[in-house]
C-alpha atoms as a PDB file:
ATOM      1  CA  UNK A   1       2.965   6.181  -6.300  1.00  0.00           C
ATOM      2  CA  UNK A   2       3.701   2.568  -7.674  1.00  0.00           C
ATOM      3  CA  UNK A   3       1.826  -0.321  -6.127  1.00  0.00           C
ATOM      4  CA  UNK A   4       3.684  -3.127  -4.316  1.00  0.00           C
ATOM      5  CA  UNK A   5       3.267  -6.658  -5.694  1.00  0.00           C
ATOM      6  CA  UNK A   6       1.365  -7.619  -3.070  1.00  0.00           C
ATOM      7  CA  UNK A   7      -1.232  -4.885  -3.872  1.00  0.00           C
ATOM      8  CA  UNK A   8      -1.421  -5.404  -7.224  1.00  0.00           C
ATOM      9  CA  UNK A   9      -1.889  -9.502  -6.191  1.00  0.00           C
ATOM     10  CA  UNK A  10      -4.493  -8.523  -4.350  1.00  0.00           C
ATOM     11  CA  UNK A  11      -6.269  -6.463  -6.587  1.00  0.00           C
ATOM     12  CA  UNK A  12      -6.211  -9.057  -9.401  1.00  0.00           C
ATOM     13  CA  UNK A  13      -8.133 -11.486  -6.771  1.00  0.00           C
ATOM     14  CA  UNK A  14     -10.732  -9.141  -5.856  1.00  0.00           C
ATOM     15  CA  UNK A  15     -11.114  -8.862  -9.409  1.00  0.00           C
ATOM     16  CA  UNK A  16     -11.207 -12.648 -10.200  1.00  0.00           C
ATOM     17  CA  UNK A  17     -13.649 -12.675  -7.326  1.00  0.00           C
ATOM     18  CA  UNK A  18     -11.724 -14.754  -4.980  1.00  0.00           C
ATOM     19  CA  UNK A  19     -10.837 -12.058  -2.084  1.00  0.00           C
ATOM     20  CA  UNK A  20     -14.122 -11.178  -0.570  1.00  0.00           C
ATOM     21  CA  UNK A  21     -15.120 -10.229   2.519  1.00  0.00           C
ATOM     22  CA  UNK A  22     -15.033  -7.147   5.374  1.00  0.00           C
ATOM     23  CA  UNK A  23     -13.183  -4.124   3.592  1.00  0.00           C
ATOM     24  CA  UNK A  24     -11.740  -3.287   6.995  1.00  0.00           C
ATOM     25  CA  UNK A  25     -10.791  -6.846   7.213  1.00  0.00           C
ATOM     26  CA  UNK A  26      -8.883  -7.352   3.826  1.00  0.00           C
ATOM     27  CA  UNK A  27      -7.358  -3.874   4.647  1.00  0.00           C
ATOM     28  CA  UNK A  28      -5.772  -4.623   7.627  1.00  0.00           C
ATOM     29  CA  UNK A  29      -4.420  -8.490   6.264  1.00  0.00           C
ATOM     30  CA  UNK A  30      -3.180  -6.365   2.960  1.00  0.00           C
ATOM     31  CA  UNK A  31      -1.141  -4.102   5.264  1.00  0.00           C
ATOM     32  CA  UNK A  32       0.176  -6.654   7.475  1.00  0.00           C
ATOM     33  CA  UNK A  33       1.656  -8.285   4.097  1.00  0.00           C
ATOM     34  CA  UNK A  34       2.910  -5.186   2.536  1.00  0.00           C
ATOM     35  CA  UNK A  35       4.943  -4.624   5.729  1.00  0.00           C
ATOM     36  CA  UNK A  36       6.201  -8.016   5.414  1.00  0.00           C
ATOM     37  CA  UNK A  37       7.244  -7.578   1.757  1.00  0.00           C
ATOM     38  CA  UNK A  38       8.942  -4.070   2.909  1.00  0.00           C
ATOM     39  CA  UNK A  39      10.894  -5.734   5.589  1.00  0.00           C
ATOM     40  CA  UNK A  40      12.323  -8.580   3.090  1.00  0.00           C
ATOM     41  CA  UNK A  41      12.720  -6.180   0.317  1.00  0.00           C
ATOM     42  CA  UNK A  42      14.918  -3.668   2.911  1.00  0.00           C
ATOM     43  CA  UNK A  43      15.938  -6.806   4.334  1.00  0.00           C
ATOM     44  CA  UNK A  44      17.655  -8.375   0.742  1.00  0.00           C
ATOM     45  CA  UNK A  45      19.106  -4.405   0.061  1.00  0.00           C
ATOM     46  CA  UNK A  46      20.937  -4.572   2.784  1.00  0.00           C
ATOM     47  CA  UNK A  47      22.513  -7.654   2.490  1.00  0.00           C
ATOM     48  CA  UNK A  48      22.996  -6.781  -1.100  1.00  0.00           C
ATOM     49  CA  UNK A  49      25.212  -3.501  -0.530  1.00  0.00           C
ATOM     50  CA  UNK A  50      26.995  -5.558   2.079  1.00  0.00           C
ATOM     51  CA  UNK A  51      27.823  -8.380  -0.375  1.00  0.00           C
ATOM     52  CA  UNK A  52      28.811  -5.376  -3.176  1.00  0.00           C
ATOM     53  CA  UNK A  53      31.058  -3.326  -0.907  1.00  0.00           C
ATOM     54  CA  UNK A  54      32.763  -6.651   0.183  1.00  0.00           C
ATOM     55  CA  UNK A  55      33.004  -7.235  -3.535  1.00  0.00           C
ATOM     56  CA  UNK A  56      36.238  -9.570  -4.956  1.00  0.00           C
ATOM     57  CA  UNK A  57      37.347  -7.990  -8.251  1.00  0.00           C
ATOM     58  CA  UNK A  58      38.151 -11.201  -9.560  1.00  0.00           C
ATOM     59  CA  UNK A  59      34.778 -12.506  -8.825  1.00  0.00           C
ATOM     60  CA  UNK A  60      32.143  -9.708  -8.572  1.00  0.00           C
ATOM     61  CA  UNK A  61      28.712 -10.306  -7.347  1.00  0.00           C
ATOM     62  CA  UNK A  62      25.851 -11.074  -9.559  1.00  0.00           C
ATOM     63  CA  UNK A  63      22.711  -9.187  -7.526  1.00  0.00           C
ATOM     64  CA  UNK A  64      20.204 -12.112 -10.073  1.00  0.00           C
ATOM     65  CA  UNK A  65      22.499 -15.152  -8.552  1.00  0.00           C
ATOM     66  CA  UNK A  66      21.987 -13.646  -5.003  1.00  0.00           C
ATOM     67  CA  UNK A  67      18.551 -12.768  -5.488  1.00  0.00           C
ATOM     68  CA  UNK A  68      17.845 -16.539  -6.806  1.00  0.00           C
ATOM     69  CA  UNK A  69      19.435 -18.300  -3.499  1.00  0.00           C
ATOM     70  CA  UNK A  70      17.741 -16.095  -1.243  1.00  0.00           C
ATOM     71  CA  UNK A  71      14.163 -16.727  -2.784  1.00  0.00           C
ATOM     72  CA  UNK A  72      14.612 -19.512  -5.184  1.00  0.00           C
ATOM     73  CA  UNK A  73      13.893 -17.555  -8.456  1.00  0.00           C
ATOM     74  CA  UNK A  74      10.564 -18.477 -10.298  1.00  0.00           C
ATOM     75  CA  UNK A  75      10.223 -21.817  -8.452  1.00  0.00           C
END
C-alpha cells in the first residue's frame, strides 16, 4: 500500500530526530492528519469531476490551474 504524504512527512522527521515523543501519542496526531489530507484530497476530486463534466469545449479545464487556486501551488 502507498504511504500518504503526510506519512512519509512524518517519517522523514522522526528520522531527522525532530518528532519525538509517546508512540501512542504521535499515532493518534498522524491519524488525525491523514484523515484531514483524505477529506481535502476526496474533497478537490469531487470538485474536480464537477468542474470536468461541466466542461466548455472551447475552454476545457486544466486539473494543474485548478489544483494551483485551490492550494496555491509550491508557495
Amino acid at each position: 500500500m502507498k504511504q500518504t504524504a503526510v506519512e512519509q512527512f512524518a517519517i522523514a522527521l522522526y528520522e531527522c530526530g525532530y518528532l519525538q515523543g509517546n508512540g501512542d501519542e504521535i499515532e493518534k496526531l498522524l491519524n488525525t492528519f491523514k484523515e484531514m489530507e483524505k477529506e481535502q484530497t476526496l474533497d478537490f476530486t469531487r470538485n474536480a469531476v464537477r468542474k470536468i463534466l461541466d466542461e466548455d469545449r472551447q475552454n476545457p479545464f486544466n486539473l494543474e490551474q485548478y489544483y494551483e487556486q485551490t492550494y496555491g501551488g509550491n508557495k
